[in-house]
PDB file of N, CA and C in Angstrom:
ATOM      1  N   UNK A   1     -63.850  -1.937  16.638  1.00  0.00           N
ATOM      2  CA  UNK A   1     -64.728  -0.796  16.488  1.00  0.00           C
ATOM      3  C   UNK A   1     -64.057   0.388  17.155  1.00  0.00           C
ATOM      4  N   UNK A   2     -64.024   1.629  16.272  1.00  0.00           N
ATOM      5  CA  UNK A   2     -63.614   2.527  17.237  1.00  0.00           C
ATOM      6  C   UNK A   2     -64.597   3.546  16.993  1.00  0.00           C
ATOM      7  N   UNK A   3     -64.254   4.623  17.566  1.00  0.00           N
ATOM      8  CA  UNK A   3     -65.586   5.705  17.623  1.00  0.00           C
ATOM      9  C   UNK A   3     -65.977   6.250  16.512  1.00  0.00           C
ATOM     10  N   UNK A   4     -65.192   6.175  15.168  1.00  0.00           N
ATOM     11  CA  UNK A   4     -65.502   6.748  13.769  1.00  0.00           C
ATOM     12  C   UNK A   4     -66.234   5.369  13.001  1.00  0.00           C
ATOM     13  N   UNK A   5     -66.259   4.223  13.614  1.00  0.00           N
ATOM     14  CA  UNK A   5     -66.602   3.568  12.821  1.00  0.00           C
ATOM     15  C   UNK A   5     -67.796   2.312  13.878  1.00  0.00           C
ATOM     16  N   UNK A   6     -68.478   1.432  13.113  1.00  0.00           N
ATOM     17  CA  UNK A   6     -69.083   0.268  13.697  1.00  0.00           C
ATOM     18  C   UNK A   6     -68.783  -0.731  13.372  1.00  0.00           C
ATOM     19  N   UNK A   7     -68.883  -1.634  14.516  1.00  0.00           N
ATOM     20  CA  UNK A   7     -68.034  -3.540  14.132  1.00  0.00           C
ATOM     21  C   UNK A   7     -69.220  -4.141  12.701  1.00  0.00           C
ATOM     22  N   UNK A   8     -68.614  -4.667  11.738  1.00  0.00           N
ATOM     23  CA  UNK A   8     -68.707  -5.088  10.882  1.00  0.00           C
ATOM     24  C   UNK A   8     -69.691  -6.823  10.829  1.00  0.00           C
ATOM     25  N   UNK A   9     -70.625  -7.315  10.702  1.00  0.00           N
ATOM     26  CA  UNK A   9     -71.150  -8.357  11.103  1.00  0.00           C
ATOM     27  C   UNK A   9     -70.747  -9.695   9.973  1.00  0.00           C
ATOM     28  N   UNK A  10     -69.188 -10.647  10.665  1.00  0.00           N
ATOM     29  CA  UNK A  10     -68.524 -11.375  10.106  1.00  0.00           C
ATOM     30  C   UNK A  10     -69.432 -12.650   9.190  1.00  0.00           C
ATOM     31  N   UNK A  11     -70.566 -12.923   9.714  1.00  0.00           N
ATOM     32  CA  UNK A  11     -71.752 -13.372   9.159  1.00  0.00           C
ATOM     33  C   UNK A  11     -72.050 -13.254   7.756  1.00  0.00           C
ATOM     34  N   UNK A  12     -72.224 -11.689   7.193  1.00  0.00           N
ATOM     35  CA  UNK A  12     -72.985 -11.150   6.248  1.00  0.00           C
ATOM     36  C   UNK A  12     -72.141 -10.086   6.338  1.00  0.00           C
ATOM     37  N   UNK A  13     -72.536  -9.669   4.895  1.00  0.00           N
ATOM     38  CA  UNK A  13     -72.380  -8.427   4.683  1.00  0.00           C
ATOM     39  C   UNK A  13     -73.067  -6.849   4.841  1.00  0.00           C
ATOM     40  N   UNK A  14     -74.503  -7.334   5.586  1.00  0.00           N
ATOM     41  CA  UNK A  14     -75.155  -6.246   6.198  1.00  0.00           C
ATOM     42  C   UNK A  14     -74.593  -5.606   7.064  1.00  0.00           C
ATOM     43  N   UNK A  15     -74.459  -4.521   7.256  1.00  0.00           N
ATOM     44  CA  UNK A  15     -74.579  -3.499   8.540  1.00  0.00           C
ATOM     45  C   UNK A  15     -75.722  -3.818   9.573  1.00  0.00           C
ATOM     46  N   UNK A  16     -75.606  -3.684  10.691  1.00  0.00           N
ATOM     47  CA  UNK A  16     -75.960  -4.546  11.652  1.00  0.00           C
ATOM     48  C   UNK A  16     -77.626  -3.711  12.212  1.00  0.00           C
ATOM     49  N   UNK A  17     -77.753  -2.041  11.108  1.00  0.00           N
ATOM     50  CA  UNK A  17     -78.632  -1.802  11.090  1.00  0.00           C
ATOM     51  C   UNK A  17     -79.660  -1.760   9.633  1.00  0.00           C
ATOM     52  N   UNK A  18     -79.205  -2.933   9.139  1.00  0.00           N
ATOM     53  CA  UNK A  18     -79.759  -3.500   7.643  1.00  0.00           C
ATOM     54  C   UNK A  18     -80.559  -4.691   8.474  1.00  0.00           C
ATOM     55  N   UNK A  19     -80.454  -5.673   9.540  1.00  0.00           N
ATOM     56  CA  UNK A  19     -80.525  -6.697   9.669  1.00  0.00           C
ATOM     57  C   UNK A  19     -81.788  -6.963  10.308  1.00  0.00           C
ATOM     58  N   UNK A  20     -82.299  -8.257   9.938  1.00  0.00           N
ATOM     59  CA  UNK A  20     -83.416  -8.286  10.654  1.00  0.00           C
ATOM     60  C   UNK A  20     -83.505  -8.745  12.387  1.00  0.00           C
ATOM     61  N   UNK A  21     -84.425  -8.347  12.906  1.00  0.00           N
ATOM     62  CA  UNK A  21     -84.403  -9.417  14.128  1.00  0.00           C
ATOM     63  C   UNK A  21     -83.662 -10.495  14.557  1.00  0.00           C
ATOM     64  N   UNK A  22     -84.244 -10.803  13.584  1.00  0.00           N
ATOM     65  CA  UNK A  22     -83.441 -12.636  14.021  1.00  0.00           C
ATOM     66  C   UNK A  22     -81.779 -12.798  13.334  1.00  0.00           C
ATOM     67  N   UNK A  23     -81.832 -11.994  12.605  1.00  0.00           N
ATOM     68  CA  UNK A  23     -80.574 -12.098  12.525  1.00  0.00           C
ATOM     69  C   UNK A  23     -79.258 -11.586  13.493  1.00  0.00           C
ATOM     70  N   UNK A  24     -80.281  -9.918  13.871  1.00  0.00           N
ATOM     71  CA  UNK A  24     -79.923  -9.791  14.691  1.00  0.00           C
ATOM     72  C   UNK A  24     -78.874 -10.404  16.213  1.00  0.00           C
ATOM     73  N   UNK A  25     -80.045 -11.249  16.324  1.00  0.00           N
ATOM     74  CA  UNK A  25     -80.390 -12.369  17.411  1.00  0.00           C
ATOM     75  C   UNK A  25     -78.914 -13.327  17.532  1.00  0.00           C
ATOM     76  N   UNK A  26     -79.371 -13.777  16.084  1.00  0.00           N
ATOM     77  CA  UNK A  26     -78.179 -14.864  15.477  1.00  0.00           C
ATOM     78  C   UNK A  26     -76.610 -14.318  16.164  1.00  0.00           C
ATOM     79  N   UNK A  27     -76.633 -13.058  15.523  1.00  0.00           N
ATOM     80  CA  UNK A  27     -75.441 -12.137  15.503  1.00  0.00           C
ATOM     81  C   UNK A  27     -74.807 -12.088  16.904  1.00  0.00           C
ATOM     82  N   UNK A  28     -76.308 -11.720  17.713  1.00  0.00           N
ATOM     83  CA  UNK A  28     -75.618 -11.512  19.250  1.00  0.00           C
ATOM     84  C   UNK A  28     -75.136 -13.302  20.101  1.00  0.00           C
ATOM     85  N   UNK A  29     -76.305 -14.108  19.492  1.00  0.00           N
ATOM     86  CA  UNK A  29     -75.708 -15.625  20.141  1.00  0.00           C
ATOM     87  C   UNK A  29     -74.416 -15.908  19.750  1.00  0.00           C
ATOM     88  N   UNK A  30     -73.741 -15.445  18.244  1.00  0.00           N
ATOM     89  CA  UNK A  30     -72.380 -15.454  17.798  1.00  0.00           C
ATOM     90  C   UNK A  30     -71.468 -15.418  18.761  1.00  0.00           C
ATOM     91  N   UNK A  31     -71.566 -13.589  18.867  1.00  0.00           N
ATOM     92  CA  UNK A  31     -70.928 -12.924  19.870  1.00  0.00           C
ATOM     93  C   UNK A  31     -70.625 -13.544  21.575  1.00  0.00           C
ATOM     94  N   UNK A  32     -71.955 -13.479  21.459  1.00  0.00           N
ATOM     95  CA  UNK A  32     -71.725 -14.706  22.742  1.00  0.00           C
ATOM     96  C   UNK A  32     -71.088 -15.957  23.329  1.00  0.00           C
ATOM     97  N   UNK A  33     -71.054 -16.625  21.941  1.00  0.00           N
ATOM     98  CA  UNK A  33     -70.243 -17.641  21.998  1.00  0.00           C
ATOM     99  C   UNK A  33     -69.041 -17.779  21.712  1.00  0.00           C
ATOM    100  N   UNK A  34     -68.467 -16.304  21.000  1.00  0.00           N
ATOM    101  CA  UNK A  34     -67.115 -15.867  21.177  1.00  0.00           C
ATOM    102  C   UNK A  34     -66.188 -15.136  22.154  1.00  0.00           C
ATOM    103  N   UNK A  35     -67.313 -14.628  23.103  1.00  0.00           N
ATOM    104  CA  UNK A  35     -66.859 -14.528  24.345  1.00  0.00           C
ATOM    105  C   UNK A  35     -66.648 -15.378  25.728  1.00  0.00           C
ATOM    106  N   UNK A  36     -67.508 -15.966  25.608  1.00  0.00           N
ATOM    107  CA  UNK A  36     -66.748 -17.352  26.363  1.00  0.00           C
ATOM    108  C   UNK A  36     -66.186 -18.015  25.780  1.00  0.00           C
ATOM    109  N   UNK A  37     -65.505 -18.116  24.554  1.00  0.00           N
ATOM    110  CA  UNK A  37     -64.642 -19.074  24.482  1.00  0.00           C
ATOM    111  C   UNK A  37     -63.503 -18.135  24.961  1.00  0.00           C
ATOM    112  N   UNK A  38     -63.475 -16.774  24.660  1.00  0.00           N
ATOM    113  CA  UNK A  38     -62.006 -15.876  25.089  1.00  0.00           C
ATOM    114  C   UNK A  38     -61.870 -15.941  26.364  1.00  0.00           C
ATOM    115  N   UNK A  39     -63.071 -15.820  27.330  1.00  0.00           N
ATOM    116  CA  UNK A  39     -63.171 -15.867  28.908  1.00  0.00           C
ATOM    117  C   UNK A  39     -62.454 -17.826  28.875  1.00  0.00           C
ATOM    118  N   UNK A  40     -62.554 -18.206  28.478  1.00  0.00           N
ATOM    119  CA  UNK A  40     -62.460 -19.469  28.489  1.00  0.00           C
ATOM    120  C   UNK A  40     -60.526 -19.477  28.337  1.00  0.00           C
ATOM    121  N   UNK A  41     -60.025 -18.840  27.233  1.00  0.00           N
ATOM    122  CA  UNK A  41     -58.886 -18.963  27.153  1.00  0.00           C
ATOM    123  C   UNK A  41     -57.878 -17.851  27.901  1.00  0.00           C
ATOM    124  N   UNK A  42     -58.658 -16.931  28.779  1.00  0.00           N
ATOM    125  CA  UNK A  42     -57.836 -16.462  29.212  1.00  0.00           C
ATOM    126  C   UNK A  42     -57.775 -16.784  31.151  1.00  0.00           C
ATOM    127  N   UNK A  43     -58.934 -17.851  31.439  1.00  0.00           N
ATOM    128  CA  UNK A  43     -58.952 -18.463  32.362  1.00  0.00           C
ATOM    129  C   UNK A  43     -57.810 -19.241  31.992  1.00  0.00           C
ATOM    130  N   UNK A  44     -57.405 -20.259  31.308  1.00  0.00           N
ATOM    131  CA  UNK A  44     -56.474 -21.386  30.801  1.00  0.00           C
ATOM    132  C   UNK A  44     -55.286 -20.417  31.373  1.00  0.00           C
ATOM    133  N   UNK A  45     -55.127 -19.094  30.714  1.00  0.00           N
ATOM    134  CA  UNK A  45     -53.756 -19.009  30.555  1.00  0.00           C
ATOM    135  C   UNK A  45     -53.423 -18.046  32.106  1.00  0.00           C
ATOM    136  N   UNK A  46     -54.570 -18.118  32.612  1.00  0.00           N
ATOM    137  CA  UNK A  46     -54.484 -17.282  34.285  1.00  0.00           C
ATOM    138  C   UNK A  46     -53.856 -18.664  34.868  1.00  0.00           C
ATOM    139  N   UNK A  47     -55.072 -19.510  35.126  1.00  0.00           N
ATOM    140  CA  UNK A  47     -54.132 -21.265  35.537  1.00  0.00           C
ATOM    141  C   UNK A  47     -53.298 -21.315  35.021  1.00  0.00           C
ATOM    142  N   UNK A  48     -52.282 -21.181  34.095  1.00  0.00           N
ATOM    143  CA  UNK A  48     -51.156 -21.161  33.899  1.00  0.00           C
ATOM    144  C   UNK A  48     -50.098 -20.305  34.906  1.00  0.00           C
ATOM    145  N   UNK A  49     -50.600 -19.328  34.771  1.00  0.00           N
ATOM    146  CA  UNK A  49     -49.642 -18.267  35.787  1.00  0.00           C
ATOM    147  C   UNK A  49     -49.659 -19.110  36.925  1.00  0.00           C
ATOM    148  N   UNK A  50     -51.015 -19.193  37.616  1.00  0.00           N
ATOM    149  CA  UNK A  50     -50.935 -19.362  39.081  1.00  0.00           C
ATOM    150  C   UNK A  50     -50.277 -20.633  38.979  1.00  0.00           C
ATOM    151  N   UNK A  51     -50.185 -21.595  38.005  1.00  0.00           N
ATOM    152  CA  UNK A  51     -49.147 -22.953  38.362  1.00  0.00           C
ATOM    153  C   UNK A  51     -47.507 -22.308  38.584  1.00  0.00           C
ATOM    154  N   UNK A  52     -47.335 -21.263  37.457  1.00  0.00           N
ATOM    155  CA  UNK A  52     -46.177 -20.547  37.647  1.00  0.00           C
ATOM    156  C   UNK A  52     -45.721 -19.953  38.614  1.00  0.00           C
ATOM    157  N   UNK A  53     -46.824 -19.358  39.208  1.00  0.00           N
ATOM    158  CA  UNK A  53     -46.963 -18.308  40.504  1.00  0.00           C
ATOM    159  C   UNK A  53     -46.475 -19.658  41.713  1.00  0.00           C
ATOM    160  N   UNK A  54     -47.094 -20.680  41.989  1.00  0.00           N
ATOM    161  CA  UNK A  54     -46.629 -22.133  42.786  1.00  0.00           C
ATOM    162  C   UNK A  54     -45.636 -22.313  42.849  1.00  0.00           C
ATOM    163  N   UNK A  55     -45.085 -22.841  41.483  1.00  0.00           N
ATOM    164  CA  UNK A  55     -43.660 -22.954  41.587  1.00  0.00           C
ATOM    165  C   UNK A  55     -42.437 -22.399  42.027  1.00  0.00           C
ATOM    166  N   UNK A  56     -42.648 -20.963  41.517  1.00  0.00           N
ATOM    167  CA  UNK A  56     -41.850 -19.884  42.044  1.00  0.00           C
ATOM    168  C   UNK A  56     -42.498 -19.460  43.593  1.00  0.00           C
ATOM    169  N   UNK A  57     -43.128 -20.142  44.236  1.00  0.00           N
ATOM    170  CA  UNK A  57     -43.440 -19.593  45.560  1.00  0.00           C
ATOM    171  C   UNK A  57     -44.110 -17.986  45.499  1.00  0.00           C
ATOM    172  N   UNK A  58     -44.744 -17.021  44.479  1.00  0.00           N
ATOM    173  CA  UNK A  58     -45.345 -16.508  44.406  1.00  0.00           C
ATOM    174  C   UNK A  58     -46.548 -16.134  44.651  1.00  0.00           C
ATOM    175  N   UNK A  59     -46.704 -15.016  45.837  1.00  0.00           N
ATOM    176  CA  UNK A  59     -47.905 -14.885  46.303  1.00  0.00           C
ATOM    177  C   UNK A  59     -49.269 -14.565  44.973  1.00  0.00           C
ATOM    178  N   UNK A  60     -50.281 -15.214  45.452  1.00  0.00           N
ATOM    179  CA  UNK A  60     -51.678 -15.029  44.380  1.00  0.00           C
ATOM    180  C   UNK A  60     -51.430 -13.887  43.983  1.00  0.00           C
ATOM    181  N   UNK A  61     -51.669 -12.921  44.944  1.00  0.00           N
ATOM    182  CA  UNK A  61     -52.216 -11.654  44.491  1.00  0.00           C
ATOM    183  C   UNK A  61     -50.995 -10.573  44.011  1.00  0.00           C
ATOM    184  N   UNK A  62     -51.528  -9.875  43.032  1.00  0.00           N
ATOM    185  CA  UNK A  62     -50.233  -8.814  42.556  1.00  0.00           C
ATOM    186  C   UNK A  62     -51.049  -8.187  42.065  1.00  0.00           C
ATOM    187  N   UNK A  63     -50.478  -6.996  43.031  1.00  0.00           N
ATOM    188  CA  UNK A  63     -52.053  -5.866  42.942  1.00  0.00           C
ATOM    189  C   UNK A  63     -51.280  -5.286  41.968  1.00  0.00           C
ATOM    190  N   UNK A  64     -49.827  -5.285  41.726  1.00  0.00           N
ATOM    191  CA  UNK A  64     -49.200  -3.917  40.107  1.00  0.00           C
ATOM    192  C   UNK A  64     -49.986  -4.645  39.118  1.00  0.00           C
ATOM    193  N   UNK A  65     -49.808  -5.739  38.997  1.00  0.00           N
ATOM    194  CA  UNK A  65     -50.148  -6.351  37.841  1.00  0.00           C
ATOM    195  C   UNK A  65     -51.572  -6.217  37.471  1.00  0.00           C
ATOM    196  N   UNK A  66     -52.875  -6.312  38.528  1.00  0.00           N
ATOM    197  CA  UNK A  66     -53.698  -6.043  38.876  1.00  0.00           C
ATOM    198  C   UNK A  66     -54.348  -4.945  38.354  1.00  0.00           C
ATOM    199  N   UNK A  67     -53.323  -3.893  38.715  1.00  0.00           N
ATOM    200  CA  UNK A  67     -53.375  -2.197  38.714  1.00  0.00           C
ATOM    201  C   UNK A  67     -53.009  -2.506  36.676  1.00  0.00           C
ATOM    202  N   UNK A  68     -52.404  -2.997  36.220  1.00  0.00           N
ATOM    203  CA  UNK A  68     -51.881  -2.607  35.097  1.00  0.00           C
ATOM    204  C   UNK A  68     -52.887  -3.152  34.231  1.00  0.00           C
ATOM    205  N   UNK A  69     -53.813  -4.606  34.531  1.00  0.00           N
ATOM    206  CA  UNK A  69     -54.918  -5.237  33.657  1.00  0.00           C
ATOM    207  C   UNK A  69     -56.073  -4.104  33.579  1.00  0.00           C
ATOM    208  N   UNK A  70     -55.895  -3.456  34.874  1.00  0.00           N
ATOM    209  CA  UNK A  70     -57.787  -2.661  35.001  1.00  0.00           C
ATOM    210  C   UNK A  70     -57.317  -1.181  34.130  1.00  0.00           C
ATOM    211  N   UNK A  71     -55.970  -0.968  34.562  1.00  0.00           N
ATOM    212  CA  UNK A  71     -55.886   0.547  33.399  1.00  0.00           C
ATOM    213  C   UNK A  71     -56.020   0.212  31.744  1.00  0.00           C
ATOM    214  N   UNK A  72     -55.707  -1.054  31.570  1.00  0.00           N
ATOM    215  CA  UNK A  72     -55.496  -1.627  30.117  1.00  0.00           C
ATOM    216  C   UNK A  72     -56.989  -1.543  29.607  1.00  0.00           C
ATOM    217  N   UNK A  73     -57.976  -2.227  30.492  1.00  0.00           N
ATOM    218  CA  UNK A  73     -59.113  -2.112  30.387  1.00  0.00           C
ATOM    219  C   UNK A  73     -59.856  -1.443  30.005  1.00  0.00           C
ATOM    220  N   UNK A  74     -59.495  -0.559  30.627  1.00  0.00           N
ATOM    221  CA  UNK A  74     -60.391   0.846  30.844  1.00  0.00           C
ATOM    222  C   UNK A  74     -59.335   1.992  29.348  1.00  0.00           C
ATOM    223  N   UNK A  75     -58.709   1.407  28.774  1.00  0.00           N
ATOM    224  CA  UNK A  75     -58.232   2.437  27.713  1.00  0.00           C
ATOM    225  C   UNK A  75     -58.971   1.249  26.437  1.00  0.00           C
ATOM    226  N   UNK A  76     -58.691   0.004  26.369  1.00  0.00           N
ATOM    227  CA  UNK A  76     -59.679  -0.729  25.713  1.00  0.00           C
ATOM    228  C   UNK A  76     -61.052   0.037  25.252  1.00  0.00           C
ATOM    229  N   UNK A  77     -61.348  -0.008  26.695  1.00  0.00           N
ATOM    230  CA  UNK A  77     -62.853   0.673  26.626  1.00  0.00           C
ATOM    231  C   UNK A  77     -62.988   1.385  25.843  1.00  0.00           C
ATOM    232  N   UNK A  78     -62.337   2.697  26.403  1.00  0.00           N
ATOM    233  CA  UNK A  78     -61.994   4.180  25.319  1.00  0.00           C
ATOM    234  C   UNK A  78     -62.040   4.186  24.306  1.00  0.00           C
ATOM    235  N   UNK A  79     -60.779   2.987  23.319  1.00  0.00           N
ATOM    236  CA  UNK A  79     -61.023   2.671  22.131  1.00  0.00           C
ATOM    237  C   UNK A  79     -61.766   2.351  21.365  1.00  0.00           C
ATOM    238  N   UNK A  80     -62.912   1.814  22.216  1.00  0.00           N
ATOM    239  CA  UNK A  80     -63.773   0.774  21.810  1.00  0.00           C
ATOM    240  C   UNK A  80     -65.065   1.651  22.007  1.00  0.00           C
ATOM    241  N   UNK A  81     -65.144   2.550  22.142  1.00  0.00           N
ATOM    242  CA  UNK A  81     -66.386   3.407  23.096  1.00  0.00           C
ATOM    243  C   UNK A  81     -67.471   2.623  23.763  1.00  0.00           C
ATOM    244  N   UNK A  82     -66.786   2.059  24.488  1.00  0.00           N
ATOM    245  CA  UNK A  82     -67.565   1.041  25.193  1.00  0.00           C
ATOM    246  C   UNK A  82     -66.964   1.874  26.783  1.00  0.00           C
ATOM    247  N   UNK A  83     -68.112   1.543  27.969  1.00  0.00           N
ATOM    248  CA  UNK A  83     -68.458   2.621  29.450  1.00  0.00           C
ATOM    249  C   UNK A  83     -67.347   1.612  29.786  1.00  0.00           C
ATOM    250  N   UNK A  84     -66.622   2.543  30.351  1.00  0.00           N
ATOM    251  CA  UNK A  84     -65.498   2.388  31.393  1.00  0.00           C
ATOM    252  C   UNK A  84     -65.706   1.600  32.135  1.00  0.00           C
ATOM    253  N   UNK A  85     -66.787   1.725  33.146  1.00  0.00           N
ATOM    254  CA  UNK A  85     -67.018   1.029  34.562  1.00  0.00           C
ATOM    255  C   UNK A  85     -67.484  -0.148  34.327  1.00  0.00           C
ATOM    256  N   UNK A  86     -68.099  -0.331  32.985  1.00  0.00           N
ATOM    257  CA  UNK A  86     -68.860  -1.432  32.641  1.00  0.00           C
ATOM    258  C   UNK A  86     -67.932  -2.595  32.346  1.00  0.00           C
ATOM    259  N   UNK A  87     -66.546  -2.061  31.941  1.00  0.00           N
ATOM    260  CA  UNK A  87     -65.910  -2.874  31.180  1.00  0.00           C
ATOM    261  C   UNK A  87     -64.527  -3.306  32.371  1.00  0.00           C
ATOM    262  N   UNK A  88     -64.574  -1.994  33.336  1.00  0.00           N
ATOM    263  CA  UNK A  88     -63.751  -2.655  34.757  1.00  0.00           C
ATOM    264  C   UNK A  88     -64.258  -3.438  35.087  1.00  0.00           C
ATOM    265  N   UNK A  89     -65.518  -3.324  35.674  1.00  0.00           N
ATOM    266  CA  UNK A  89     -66.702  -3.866  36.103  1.00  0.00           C
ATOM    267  C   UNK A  89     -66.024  -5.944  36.385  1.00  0.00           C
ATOM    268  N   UNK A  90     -66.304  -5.857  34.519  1.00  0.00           N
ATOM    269  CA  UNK A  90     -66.382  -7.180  34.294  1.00  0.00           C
ATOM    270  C   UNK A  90     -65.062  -7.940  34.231  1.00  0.00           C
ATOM    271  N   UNK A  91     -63.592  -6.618  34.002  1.00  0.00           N
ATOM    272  CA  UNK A  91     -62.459  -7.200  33.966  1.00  0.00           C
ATOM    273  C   UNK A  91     -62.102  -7.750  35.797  1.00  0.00           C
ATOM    274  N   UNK A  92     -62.648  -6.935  36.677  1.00  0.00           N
ATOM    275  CA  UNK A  92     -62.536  -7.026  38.532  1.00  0.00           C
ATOM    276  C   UNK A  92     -63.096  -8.768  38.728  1.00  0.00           C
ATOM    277  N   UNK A  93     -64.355  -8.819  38.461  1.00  0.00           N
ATOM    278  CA  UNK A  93     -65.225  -9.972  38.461  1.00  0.00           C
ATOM    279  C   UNK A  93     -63.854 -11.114  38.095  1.00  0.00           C
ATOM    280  N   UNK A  94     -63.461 -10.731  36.642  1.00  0.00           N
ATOM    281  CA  UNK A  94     -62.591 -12.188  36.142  1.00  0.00           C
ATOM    282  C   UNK A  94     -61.674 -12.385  37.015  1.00  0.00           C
ATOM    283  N   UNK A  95     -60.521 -11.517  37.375  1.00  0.00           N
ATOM    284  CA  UNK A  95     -59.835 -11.470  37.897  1.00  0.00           C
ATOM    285  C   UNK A  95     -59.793 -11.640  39.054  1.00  0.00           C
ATOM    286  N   UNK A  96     -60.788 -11.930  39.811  1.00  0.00           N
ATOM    287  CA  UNK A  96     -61.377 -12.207  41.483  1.00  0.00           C
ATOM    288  C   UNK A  96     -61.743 -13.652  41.449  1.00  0.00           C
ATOM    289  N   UNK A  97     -62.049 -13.689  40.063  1.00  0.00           N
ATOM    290  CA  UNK A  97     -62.581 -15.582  40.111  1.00  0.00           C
ATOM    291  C   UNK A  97     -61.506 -15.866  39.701  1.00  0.00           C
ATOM    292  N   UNK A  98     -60.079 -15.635  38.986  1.00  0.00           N
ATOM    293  CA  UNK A  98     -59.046 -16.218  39.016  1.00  0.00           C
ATOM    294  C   UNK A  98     -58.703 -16.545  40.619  1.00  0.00           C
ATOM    295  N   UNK A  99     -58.474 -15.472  41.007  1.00  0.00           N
ATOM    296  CA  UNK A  99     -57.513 -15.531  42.457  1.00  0.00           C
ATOM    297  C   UNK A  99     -57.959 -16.844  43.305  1.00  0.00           C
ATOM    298  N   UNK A 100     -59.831 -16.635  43.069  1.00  0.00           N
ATOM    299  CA  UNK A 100     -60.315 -17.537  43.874  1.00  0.00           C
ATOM    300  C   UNK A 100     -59.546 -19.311  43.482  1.00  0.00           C
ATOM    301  N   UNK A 101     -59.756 -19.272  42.280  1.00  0.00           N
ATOM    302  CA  UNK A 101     -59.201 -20.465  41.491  1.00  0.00           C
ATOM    303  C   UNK A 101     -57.827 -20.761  41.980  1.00  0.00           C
ATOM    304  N   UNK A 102     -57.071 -19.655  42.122  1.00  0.00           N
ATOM    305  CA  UNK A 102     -55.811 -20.117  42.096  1.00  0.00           C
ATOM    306  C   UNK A 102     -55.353 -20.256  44.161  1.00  0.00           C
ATOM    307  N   UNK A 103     -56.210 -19.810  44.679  1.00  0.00           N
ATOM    308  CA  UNK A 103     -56.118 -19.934  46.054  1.00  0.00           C
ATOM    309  C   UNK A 103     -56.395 -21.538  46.595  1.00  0.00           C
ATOM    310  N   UNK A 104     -57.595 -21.961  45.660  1.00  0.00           N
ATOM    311  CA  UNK A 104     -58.295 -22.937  46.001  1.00  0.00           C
ATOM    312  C   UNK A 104     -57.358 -24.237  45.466  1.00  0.00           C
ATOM    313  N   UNK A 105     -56.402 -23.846  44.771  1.00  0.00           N
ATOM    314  CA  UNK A 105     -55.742 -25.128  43.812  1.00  0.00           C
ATOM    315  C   UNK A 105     -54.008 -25.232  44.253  1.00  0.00           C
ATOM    316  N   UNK A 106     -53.755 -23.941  45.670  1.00  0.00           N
ATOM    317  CA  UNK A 106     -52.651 -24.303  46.265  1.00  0.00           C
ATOM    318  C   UNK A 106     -52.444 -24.927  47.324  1.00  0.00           C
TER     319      UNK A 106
END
């Protein structure tokens, strides 16, 4: 979705202000369940690093890298016209429960 246009509902061919309630509904449990599976695979591939990060004797934390996920984020956002803070917000959260993960598993 970008700001000239609205996400498309992969479901149907309605516009997502054609739809009823419940479809609505349907639409957002979709969504939902396509976001944890992505939170899901990009946990996998964080445990990956931090096994990498182990091996190589690499400290957890790397605040550039850090610094470079939350600016990525936040231009995401932009693209997406989706609120900035909302969308740091939730990228800070993941990325804090990685560290925790990967602190707890060295």
């Amino acid at each position: 979705m970008t700001r000239d246009t609205h996400p498309t509902n992969e479901t149907t061919e309605k516009r997502p202000d054609e739809m009823s309630l419940d479809e609505l509904r349907d639409e957002i449990a979709d969504i939902d369940r396509e976001l944890v599976e992505l939170i899901a695979r990009r946990t996998y591939v964080a445990d990956t690093v931090a096994r990498v990060k182990d091996e190589r004797d690499l400290p957890t934390t790397d605040e550039s890298q850090e610094e470079v996920v939350m600016e990525r984020a936040g231009e995401n956002a932009e693209r997406f016209d989706v609120d900035s803070n909302l969308v740091k917000a939730i990228f800070r959260l993941l990325i804090e429960l990685n560290k925790v993960e990967q602190r707890e598993s060295r």
